[in-house]
Protein backbone atom coordinates (compact mmCIF):
# COMPACT_ATOMS: atom_id res chain seq x y z
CA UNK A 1 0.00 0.00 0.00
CA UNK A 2 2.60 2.45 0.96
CA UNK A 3 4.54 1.99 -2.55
CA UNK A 4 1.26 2.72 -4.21
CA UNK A 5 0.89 5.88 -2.09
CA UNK A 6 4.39 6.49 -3.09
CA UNK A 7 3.81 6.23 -6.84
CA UNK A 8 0.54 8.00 -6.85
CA UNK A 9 2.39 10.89 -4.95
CA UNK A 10 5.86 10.64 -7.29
CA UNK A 11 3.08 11.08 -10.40
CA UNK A 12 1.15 13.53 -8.92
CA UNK A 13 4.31 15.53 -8.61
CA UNK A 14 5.60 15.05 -11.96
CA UNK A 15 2.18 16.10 -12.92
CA UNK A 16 1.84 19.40 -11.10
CA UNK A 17 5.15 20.15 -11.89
CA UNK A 18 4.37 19.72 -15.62
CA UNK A 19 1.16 21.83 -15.31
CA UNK A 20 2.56 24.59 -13.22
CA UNK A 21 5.60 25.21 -15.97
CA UNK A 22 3.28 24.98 -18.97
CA UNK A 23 1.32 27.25 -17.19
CA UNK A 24 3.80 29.83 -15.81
CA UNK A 25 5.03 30.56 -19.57
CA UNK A 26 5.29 34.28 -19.64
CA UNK A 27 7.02 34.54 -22.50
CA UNK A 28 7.29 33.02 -26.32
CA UNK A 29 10.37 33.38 -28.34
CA UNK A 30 8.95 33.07 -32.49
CA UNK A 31 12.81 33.01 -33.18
CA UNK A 32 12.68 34.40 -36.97
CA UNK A 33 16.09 34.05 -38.56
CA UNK A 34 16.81 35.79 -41.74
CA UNK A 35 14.59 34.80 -44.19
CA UNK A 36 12.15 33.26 -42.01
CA UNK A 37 9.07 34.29 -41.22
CA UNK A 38 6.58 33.51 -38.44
CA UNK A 39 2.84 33.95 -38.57
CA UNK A 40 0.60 33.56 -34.94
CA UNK A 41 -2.78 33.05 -35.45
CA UNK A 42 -4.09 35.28 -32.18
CA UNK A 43 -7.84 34.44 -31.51
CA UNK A 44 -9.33 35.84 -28.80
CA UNK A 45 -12.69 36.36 -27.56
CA UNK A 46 -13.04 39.88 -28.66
CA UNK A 47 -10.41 40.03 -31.63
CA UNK A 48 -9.02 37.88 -34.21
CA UNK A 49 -5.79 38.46 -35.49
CA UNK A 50 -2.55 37.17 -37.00
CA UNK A 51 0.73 38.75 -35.87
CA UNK A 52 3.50 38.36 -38.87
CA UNK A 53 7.49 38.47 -37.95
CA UNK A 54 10.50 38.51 -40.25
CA UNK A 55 13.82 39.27 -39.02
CA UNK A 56 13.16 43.07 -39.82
CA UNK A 57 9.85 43.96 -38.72
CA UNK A 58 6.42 42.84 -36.99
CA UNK A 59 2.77 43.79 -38.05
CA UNK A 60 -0.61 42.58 -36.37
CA UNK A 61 -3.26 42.36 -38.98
CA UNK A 62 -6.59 42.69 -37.01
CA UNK A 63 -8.82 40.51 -39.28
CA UNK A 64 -11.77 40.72 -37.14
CA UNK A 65 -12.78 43.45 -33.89
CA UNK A 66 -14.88 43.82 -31.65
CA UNK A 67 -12.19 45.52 -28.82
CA UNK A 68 -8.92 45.87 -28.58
CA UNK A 69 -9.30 43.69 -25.17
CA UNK A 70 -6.53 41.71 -24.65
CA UNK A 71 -4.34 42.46 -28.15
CA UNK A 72 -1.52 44.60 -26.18
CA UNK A 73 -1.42 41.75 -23.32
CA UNK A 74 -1.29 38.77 -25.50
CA UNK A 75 1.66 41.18 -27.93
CA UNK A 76 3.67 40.51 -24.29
CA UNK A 77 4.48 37.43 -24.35
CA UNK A 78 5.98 37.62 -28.22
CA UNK A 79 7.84 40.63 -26.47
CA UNK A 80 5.90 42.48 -29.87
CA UNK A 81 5.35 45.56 -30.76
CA UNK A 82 3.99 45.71 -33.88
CA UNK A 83 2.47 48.11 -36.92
CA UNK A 84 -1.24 47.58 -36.49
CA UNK A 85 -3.51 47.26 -39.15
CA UNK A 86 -7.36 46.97 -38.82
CA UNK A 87 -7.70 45.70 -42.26
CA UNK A 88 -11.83 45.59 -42.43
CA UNK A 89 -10.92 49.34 -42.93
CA UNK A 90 -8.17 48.93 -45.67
CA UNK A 91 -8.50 47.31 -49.05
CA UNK A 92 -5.73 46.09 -51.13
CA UNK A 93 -1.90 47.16 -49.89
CA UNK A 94 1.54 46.80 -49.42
CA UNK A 95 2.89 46.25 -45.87
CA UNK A 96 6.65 46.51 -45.84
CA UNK A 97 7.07 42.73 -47.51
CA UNK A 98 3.45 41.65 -47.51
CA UNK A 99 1.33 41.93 -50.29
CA UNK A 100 -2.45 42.20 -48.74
CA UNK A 101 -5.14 41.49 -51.22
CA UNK A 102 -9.29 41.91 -49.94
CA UNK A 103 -11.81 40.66 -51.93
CA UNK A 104 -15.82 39.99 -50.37
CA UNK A 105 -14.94 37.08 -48.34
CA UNK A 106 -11.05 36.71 -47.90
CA UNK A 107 -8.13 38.30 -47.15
CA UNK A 108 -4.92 36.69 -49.19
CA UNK A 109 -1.39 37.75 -47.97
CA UNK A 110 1.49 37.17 -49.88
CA UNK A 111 4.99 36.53 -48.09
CA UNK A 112 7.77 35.61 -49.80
CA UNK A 113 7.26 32.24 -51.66
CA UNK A 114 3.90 31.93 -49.97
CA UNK A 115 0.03 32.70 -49.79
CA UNK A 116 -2.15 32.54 -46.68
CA UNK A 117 -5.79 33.16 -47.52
CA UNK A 118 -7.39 33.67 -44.74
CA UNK A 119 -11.91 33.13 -45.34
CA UNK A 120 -14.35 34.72 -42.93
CA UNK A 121 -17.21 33.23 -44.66
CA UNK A 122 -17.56 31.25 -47.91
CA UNK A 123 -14.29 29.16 -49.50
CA UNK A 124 -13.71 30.53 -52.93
CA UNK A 125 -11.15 28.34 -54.91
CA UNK A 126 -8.14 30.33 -55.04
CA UNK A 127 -4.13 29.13 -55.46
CA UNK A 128 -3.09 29.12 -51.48
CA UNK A 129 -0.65 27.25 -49.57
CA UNK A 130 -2.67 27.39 -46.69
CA UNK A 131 -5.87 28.71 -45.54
CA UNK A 132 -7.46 30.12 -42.72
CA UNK A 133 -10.68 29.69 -41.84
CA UNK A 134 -12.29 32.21 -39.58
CA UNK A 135 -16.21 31.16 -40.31
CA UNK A 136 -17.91 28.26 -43.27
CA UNK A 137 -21.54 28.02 -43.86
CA UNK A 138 -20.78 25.16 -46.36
CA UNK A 139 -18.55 21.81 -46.62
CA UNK A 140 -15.04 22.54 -47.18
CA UNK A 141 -13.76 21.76 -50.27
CA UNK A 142 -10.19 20.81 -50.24
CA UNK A 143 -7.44 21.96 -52.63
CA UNK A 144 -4.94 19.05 -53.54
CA UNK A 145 -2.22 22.09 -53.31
CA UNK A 146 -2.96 23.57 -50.23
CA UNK A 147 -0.16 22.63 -47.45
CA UNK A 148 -1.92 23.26 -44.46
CA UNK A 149 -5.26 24.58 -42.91
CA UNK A 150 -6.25 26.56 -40.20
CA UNK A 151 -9.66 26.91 -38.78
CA UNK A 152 -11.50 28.31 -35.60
CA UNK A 153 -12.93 25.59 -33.34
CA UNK A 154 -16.64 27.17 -33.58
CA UNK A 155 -16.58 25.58 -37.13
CA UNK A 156 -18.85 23.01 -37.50
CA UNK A 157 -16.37 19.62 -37.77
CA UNK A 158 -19.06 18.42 -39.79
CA UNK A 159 -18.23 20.70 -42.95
CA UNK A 160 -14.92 19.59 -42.52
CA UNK A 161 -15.15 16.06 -42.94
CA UNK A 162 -12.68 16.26 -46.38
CA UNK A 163 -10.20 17.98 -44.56
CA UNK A 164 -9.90 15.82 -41.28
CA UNK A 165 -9.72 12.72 -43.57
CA UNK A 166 -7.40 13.73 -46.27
CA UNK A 167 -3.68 14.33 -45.58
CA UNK A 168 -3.06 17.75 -45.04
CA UNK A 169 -2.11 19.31 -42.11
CA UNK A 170 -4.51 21.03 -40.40
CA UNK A 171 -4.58 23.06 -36.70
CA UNK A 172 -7.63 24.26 -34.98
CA UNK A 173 -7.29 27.87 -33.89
CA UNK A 174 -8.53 28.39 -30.49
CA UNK A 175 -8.72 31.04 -27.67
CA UNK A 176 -6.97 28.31 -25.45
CA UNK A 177 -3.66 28.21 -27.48
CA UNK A 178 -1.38 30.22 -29.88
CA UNK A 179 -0.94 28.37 -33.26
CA UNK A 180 2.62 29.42 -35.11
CA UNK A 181 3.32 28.90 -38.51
CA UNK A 182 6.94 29.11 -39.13
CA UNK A 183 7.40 29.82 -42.51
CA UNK A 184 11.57 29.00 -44.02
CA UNK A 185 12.72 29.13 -47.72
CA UNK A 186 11.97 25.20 -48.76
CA UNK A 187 9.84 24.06 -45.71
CA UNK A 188 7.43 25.12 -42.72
CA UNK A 189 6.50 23.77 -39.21
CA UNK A 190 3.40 24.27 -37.34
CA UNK A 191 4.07 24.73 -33.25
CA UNK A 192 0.65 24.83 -31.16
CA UNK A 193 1.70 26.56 -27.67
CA UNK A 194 -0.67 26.96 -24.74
CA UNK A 195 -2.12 30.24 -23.93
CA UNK A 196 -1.60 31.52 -20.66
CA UNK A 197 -2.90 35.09 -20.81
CA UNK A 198 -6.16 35.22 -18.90
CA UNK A 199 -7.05 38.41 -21.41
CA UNK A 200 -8.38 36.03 -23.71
């Protein structure tokens, strides 16, 4: 009996210990070397957003607002500070090395060698290597050349039934974590990193 005590206290331990440092993260480094780029997707409950890094400079694109609640907290802990750009205001531009293109239901951004298209309502069939969905009112339609997708976890899984059987990577966006896209010349990686910011 005692060793059982013993082990259920030793994992307990190991457990809390775990929990405590995932949770006392004040801080995430995006690490951009030259040439690199990383994209967060930053949902929270008032604001959705996607913060894009190079080596050189940092903009938050503010896809869709309610309040700026909890933006300039959650910046913290990418140690950000950032160009901000509400772009339901703006139509098509140039932000230093992002092309920005708006059309009725999608935003496409172009950086470097790659597109993110990020949909707030209907999926229009467009060249992207990976896609964002914010909102979808009908089944998803997958792309054989899309890389990766990204969607909010209010979607309905059901219209996303291609998607979560096919191949492709895809990454729910959540107000519980911080999904990074690390974008590099050849290659990407996708890091999912709990949030601990209770602004969310």
């Amino acid at each position: 009996m005692k060793k059982i005590l013993l082990l259920l206290l030793i994992m307990f331990m190991i457990f809390m210990n775990v929990s405590t440092h995932a949770f006392n993260i004040k801080h995430i480094d995006l690490r951009v070397e030259e040439g690199d780029t990383s994209i967060v997707f930053l949902r929270l409950k008032n604001s959705s957003s996607i913060l894009i890094t190079d080596n050189e400079n940092s903009n938050l694109f503010v896809l869709d607002y309610k309040n700026d609640k909890g933006i300039r907290e959650s910046l913290k802990i990418f140690n950000s500070h950032p160009d901000i750009y509400y772009l339901n205001k703006n139509l098509d531009k140039k932000v230093d090395d992002i092309y920005i293109v708006k059309n009725n239901d999608f935003f496409k951004f172009r950086i470097n060698n790659y597109s993110l298209c990020v949909y707030r309502d209907n999926v229009i069939t467009n060249a992207c290597d990976f896609i964002y969905l914010m909102h979808l009112n009908n089944e998803f339609k997958l792309n054989e050349n899309v890389s990766a997708v990204f969607y909010d976890d209010s979607i309905n899984k059901k219209l996303l039934a291609q998607l979560q059987e096919s191949w492709v990577d895809n990454h729910i966006v959540s107000t519980d974590s911080f999904t990074i896209l690390k974008l590099k010349e050849e290659n990407y990686n996708i890091v999912v990193v709990p949030s601990t910011n209770d602004h969310n």
